[in-house]
Protein backbone atom coordinates (compact mmCIF):
# COMPACT_ATOMS: atom_id res chain seq x y z
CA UNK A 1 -8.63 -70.94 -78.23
CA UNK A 2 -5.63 -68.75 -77.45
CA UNK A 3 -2.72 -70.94 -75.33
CA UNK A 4 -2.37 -69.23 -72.57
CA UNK A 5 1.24 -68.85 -71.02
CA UNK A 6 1.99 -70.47 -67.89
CA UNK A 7 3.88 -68.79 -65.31
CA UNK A 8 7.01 -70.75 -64.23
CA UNK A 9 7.05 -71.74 -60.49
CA UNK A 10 9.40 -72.25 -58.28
CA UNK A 11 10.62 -75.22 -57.71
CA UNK A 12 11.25 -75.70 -54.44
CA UNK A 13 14.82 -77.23 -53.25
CA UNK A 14 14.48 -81.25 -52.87
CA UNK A 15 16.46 -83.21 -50.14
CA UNK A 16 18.69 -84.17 -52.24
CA UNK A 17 19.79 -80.60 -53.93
CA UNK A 18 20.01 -79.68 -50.11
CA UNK A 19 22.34 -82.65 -49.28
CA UNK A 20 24.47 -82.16 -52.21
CA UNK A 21 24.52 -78.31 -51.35
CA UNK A 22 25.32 -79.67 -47.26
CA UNK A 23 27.92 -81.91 -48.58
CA UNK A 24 29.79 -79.35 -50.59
CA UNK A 25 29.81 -76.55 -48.05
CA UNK A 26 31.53 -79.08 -45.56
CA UNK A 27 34.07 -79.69 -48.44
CA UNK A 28 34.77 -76.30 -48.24
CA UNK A 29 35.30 -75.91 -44.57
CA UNK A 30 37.51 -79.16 -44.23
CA UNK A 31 39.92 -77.47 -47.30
CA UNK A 32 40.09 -74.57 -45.59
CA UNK A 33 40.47 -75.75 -42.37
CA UNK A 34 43.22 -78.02 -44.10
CA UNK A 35 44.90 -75.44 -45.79
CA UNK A 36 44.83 -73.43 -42.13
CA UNK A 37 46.13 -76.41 -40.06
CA UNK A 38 49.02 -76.50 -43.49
CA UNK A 39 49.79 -72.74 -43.31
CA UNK A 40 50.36 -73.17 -39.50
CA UNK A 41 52.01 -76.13 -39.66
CA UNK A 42 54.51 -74.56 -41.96
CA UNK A 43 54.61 -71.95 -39.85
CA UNK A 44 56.19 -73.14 -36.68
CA UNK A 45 58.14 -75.39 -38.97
CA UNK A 46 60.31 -71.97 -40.27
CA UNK A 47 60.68 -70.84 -36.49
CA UNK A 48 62.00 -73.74 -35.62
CA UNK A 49 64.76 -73.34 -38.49
């Protein structure tokens, strides 16, 4: 009897992968919104120079 080959499915995303994924895009945002509240931060800091 031959073995036949199964075809790999796709697994579909958990709740988990998704609140890992969640978690990390909102990492993201609060650098960048970090880094944006730094960069204009530091700049009103030279005008005031």
């Amino acid at each position: 009897m031959p073995i036949k080959a199964v075809p790999i499915k796709a697994v579909p995303i958990n709740g988990v992968d998704r609140i890992i994924a969640y978690r990390d895009y909102e990492q993201k945002t609060f650098v960048e919104w970090l880094l944006q509240k730094y960069h204009s931060l530091s700049r009103s800091y030279k005008f005031r120079l």
